[in-house]
C-alpha atoms as a PDB file:
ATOM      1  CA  UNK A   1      44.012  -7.984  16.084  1.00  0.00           C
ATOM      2  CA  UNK A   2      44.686  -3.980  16.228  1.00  0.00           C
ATOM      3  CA  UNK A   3      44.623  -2.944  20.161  1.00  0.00           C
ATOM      4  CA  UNK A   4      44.067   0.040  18.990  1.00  0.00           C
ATOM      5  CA  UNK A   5      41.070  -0.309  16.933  1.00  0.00           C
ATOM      6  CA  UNK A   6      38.540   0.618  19.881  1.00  0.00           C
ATOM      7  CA  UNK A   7      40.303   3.819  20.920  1.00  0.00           C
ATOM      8  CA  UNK A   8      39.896   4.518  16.748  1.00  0.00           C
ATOM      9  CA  UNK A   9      36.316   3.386  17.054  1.00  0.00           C
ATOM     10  CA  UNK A  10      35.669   5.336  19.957  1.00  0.00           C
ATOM     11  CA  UNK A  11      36.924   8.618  17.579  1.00  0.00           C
ATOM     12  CA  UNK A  12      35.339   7.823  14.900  1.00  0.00           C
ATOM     13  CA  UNK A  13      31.944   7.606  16.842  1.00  0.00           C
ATOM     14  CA  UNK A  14      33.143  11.326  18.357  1.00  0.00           C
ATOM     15  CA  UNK A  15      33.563  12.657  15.278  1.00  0.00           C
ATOM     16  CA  UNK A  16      30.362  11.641  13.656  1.00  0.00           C
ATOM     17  CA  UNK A  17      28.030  12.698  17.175  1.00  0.00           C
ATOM     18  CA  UNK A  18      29.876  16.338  16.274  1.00  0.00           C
ATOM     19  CA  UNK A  19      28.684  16.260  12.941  1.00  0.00           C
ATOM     20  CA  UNK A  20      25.708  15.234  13.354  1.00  0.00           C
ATOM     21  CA  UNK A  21      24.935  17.630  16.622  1.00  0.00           C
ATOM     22  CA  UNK A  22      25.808  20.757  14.030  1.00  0.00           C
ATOM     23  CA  UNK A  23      22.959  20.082  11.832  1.00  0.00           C
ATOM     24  CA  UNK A  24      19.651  21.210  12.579  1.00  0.00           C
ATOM     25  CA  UNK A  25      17.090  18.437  11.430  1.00  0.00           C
ATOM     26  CA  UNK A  26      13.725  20.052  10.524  1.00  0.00           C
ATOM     27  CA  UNK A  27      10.577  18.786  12.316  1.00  0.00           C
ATOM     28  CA  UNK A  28       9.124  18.533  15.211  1.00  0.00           C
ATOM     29  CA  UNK A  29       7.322  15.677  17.591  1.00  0.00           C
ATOM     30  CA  UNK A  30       3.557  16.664  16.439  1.00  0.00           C
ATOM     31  CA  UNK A  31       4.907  16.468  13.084  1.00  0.00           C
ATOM     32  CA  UNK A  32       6.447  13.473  12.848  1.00  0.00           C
ATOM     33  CA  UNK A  33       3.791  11.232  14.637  1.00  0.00           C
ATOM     34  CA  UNK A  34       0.873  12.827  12.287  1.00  0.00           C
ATOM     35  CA  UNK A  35       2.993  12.108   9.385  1.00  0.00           C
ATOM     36  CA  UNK A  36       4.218   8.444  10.687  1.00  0.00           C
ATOM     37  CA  UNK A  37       0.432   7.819  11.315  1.00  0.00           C
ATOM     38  CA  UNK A  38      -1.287   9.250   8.245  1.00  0.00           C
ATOM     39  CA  UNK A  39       1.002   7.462   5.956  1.00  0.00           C
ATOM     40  CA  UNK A  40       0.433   4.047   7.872  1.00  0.00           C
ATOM     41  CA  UNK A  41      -3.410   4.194   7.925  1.00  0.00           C
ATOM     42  CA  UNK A  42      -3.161   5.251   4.175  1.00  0.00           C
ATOM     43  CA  UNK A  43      -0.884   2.077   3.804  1.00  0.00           C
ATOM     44  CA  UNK A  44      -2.942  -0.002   5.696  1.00  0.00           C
ATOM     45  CA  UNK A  45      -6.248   0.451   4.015  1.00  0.00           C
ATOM     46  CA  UNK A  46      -4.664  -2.346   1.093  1.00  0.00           C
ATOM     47  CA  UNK A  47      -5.403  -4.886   3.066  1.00  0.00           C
ATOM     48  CA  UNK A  48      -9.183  -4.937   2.399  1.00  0.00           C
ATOM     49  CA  UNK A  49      -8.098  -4.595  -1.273  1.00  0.00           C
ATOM     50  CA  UNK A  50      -9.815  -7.268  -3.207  1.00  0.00           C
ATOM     51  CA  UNK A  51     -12.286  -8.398  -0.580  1.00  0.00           C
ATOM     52  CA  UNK A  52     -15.764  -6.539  -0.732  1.00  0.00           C
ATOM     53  CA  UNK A  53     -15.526  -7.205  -4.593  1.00  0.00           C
ATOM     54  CA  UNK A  54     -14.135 -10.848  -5.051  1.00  0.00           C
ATOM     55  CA  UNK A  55     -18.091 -12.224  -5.592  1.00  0.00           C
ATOM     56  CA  UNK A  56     -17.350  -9.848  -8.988  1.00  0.00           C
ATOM     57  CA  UNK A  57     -14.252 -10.892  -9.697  1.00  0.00           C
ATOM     58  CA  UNK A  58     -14.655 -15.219  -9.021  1.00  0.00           C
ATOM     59  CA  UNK A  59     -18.115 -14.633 -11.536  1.00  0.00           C
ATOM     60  CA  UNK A  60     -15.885 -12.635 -13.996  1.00  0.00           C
ATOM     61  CA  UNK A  61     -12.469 -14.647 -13.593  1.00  0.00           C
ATOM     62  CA  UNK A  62     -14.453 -17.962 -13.434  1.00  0.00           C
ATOM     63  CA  UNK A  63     -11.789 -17.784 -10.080  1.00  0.00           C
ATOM     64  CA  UNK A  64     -11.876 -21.823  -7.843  1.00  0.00           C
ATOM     65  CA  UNK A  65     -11.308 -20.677  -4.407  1.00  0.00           C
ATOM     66  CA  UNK A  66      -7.315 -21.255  -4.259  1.00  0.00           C
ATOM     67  CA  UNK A  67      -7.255 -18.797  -6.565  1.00  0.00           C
ATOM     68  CA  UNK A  68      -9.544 -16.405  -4.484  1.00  0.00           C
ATOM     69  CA  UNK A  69      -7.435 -17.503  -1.873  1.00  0.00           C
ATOM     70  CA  UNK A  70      -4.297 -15.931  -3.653  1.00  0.00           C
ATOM     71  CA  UNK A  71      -5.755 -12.754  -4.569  1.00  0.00           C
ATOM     72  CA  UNK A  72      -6.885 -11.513  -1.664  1.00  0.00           C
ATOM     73  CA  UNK A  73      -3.937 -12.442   0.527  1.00  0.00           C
ATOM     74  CA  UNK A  74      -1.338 -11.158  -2.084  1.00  0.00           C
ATOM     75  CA  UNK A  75      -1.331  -7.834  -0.306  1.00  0.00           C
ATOM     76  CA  UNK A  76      -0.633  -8.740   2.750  1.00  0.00           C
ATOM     77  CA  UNK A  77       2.048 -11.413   2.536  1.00  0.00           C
ATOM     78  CA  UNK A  78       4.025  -8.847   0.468  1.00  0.00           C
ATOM     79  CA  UNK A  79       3.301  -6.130   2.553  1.00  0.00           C
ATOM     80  CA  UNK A  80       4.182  -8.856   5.861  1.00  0.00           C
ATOM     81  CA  UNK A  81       7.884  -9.129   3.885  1.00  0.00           C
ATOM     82  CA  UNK A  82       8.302  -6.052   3.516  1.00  0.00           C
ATOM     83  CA  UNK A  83       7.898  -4.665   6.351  1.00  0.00           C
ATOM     84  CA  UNK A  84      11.088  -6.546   7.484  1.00  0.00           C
ATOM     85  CA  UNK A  85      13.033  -5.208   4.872  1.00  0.00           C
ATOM     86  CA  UNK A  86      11.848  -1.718   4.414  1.00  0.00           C
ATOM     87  CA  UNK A  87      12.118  -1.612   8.953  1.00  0.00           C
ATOM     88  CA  UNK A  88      15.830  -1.912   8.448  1.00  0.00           C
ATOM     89  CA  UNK A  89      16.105  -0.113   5.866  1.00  0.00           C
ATOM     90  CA  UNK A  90      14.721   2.646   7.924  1.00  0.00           C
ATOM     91  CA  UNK A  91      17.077   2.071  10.902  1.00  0.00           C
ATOM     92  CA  UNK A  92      19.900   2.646   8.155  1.00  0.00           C
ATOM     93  CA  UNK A  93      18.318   5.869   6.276  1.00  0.00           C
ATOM     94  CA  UNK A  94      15.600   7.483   7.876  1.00  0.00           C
ATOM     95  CA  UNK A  95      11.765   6.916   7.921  1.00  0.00           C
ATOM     96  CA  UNK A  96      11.094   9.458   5.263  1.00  0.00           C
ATOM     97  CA  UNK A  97      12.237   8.368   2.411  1.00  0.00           C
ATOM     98  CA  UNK A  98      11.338   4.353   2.794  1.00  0.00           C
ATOM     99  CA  UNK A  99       7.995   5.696   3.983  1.00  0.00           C
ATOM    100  CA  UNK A 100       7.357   7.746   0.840  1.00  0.00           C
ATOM    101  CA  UNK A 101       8.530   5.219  -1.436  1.00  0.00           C
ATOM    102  CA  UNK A 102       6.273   2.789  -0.182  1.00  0.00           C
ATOM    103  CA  UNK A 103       3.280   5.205  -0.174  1.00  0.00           C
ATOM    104  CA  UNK A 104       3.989   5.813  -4.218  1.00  0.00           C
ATOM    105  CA  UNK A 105       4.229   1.936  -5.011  1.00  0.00           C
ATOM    106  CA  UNK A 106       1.449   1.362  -2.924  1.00  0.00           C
ATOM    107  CA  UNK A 107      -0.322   3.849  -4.915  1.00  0.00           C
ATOM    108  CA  UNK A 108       0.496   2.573  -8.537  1.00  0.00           C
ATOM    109  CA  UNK A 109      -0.755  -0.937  -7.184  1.00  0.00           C
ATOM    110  CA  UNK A 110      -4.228   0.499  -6.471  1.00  0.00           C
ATOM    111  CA  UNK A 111      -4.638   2.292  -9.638  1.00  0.00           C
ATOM    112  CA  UNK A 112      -3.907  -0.954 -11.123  1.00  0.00           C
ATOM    113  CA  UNK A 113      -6.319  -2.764  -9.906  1.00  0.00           C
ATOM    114  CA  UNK A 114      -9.137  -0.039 -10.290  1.00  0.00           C
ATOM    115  CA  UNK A 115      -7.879   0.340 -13.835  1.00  0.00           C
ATOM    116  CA  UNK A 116      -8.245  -3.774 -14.232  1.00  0.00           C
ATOM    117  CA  UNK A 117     -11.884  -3.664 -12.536  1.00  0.00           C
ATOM    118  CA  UNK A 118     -13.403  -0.979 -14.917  1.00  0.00           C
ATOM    119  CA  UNK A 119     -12.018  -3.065 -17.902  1.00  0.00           C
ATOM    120  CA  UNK A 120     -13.964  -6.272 -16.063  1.00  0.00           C
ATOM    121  CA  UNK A 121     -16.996  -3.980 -16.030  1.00  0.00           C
ATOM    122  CA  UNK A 122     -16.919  -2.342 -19.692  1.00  0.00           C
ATOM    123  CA  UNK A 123     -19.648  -1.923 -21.442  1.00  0.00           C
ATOM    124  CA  UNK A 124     -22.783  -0.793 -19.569  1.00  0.00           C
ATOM    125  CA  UNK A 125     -23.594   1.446 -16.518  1.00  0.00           C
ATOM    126  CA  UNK A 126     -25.017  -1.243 -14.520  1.00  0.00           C
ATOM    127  CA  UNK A 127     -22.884  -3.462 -12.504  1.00  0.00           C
ATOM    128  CA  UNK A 128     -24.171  -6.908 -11.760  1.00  0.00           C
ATOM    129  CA  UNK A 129     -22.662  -7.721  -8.248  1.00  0.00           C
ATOM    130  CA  UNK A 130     -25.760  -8.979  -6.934  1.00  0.00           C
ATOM    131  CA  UNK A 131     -26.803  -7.393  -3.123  1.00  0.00           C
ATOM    132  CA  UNK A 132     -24.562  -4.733  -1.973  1.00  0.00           C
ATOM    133  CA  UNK A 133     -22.764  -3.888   1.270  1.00  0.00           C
ATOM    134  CA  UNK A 134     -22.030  -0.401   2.491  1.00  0.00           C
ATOM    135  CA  UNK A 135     -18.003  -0.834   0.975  1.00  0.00           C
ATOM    136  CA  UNK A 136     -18.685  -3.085  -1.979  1.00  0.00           C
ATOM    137  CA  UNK A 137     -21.597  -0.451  -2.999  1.00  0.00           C
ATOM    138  CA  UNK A 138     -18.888   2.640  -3.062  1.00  0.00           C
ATOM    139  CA  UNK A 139     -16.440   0.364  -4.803  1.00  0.00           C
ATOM    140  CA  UNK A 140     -18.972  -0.313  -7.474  1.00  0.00           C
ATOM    141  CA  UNK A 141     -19.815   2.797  -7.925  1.00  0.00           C
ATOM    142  CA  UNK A 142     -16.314   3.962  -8.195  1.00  0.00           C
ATOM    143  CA  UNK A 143     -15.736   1.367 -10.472  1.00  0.00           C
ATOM    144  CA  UNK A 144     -18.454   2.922 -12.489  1.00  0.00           C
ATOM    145  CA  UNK A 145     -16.696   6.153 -12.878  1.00  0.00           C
ATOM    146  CA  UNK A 146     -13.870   4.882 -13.633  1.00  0.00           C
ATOM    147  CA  UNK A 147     -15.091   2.640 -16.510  1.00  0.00           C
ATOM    148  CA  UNK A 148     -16.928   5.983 -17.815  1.00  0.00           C
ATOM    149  CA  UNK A 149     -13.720   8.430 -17.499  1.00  0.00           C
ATOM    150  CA  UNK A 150     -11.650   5.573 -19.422  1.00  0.00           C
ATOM    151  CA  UNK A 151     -13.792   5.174 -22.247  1.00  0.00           C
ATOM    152  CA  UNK A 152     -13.580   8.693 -22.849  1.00  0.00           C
ATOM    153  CA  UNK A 153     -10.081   7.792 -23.558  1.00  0.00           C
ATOM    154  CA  UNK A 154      -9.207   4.670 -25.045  1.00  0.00           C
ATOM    155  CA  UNK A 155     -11.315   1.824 -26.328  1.00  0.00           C
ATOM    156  CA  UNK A 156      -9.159  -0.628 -25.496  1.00  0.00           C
ATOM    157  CA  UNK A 157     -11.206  -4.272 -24.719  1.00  0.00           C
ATOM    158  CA  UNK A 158     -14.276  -1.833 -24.836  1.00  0.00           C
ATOM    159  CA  UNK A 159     -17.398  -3.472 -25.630  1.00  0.00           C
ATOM    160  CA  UNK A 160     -20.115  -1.020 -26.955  1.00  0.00           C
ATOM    161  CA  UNK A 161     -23.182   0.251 -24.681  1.00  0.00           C
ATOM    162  CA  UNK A 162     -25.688  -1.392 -27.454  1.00  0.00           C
ATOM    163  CA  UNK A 163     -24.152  -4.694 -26.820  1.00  0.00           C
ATOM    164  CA  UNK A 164     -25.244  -7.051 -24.081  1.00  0.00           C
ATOM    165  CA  UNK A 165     -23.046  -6.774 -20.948  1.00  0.00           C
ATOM    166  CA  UNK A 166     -22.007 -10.314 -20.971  1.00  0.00           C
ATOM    167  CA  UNK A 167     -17.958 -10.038 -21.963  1.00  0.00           C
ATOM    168  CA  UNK A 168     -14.873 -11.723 -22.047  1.00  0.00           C
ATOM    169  CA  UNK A 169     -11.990 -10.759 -19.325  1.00  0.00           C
ATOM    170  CA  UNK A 170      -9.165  -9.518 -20.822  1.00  0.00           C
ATOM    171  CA  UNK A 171      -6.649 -11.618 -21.299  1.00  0.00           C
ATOM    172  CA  UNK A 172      -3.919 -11.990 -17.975  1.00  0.00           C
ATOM    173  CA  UNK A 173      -6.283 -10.338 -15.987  1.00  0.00           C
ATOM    174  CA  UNK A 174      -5.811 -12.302 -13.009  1.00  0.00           C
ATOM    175  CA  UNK A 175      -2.292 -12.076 -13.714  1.00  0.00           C
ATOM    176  CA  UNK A 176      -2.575  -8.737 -13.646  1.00  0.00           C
ATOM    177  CA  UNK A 177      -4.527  -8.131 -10.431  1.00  0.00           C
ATOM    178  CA  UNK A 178      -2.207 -10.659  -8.636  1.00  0.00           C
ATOM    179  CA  UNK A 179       0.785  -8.495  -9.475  1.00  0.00           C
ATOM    180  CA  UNK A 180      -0.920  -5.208  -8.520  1.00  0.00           C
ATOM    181  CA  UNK A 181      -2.120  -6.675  -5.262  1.00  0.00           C
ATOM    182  CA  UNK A 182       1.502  -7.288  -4.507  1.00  0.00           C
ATOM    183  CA  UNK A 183       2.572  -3.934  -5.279  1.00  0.00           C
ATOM    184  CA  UNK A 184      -0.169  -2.232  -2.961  1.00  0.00           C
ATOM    185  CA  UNK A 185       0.509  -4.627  -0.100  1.00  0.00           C
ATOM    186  CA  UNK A 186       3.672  -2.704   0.008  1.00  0.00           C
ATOM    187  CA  UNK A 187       1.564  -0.018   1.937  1.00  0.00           C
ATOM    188  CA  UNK A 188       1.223  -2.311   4.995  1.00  0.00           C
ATOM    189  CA  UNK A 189       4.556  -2.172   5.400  1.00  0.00           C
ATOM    190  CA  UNK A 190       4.527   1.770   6.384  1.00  0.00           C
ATOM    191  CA  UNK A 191       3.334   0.355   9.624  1.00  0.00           C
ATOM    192  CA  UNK A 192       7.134  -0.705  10.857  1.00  0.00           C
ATOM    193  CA  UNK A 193       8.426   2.280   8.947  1.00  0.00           C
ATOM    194  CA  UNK A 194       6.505   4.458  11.313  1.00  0.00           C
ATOM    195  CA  UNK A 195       7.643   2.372  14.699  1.00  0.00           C
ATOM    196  CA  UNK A 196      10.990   4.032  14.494  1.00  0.00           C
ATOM    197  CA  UNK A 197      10.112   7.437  12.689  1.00  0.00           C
ATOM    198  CA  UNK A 198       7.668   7.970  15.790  1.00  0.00           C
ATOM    199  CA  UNK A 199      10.077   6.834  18.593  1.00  0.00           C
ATOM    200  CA  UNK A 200      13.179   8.861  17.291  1.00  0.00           C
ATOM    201  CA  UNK A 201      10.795  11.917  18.271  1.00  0.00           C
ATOM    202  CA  UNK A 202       9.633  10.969  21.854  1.00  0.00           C
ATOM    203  CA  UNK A 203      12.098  10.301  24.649  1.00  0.00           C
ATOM    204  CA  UNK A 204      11.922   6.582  26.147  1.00  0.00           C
ATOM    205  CA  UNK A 205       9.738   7.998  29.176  1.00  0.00           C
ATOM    206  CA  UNK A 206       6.734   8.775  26.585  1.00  0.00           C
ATOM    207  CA  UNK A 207       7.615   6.396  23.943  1.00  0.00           C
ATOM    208  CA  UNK A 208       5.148   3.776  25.093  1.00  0.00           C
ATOM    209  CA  UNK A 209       2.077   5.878  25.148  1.00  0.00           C
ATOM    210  CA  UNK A 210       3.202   7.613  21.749  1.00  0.00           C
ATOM    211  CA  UNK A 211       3.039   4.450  19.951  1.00  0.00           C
ATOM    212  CA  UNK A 212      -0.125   3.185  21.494  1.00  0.00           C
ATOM    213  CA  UNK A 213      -1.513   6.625  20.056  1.00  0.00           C
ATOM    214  CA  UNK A 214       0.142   5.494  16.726  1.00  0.00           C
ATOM    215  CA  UNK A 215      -0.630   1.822  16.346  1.00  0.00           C
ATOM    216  CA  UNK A 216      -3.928   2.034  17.473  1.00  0.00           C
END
């Protein structure tokens, strides 16, 4: 044991607290909690990901309800790991970065699964979901749109609008939406990202009110 590997510690520590106080980092307070708490609702919104439309997808998928089960909690048990990982990894390298990252995957994940629904729902306008809820109504109809714009483009499992609108799934389609579902779960996890992005801003006197603002 080195007695004198405090005292080299201690100047270590020194030097980096100069460092560090000669930079100016850009920001502000108002700044960073609007940003923490923009990204985390967007984040959050994946965890309603699969459920206003999983009456579609178990008559589509032929899904049993274990498999329901799977698909709809796939978002947030990733997004519940990684919020462990990706909250320490913030601690090490700032909230931006971890925070933007996990916005973009969260992303492709969605655009998966919207891509995967409008290739459920190829071939006809009319989407047979039986009665409609306020949210499964504008998913449907996005879903419409979607199916539309893509057709344009590819005919890929495209069944033609003469045809009846009774299809085969693609093949690995609930493969496919499992795997996206984990990907945009990793939005939830913007929500311990944002804990210590918010609270490096605010002093400890304020910190408690600031992240009842944030979390709620």
């Amino acid at each position: 044991f080195d007695p004198h590997f405090p005292a080299a510690g201690a100047v270590l520590l020194r030097r980096a607290a100069m460092l560090m106080g000669s930079k100016r980092i850009a920001g502000s307070p108002c700044l960073g909690l609007t940003s923490a708490t923009l990204g985390s609702f967007s984040g959050m919104t994946c965890i309603a990901l699969f459920g206003p439309a999983m009456h579609l997808l178990k008559e589509e998928l032929k899904l049993g309800p274990l498999e329901a089960a799977w698909l709809i909690a796939s978002p947030v048990a990733s997004g519940s790991i990684m919020r462990v990982i990706f909250g320490a990894y913030a601690d090490a390298a700032g909230a931006v970065k971890p925070l933007m990252g996990l916005l973009v995957l969260a992303a492709c994940g969605i655009f998966g699964v919207a891509w995967m629904m409008s290739q459920l729902t190829a071939g006809g306008a009319e989407v047979p979901i039986g009665p409609l809820r306020a949210g499964e109504r504008l998913l449907s109809e996005f879903v419409v749109v979607a199916n539309s714009s893509i057709q344009n483009t590819t005919a890929t499992w495209a069944v033609p609008a003469s045809t009846s609108t009774v299809h085969e799934p693609p093949s690995g389609a609930y493969t496919m939406l499992l795997a996206m579902g984990v990907l945009a779960g990793f939005g939830i996890a913007t929500f311990s990202v944002g804990i210590g992005h918010v609270a490096y801003w605010f002093p400890k006197s304020s910190q408690g009110s600031v992240l009842g603002l944030y979390g709620g």
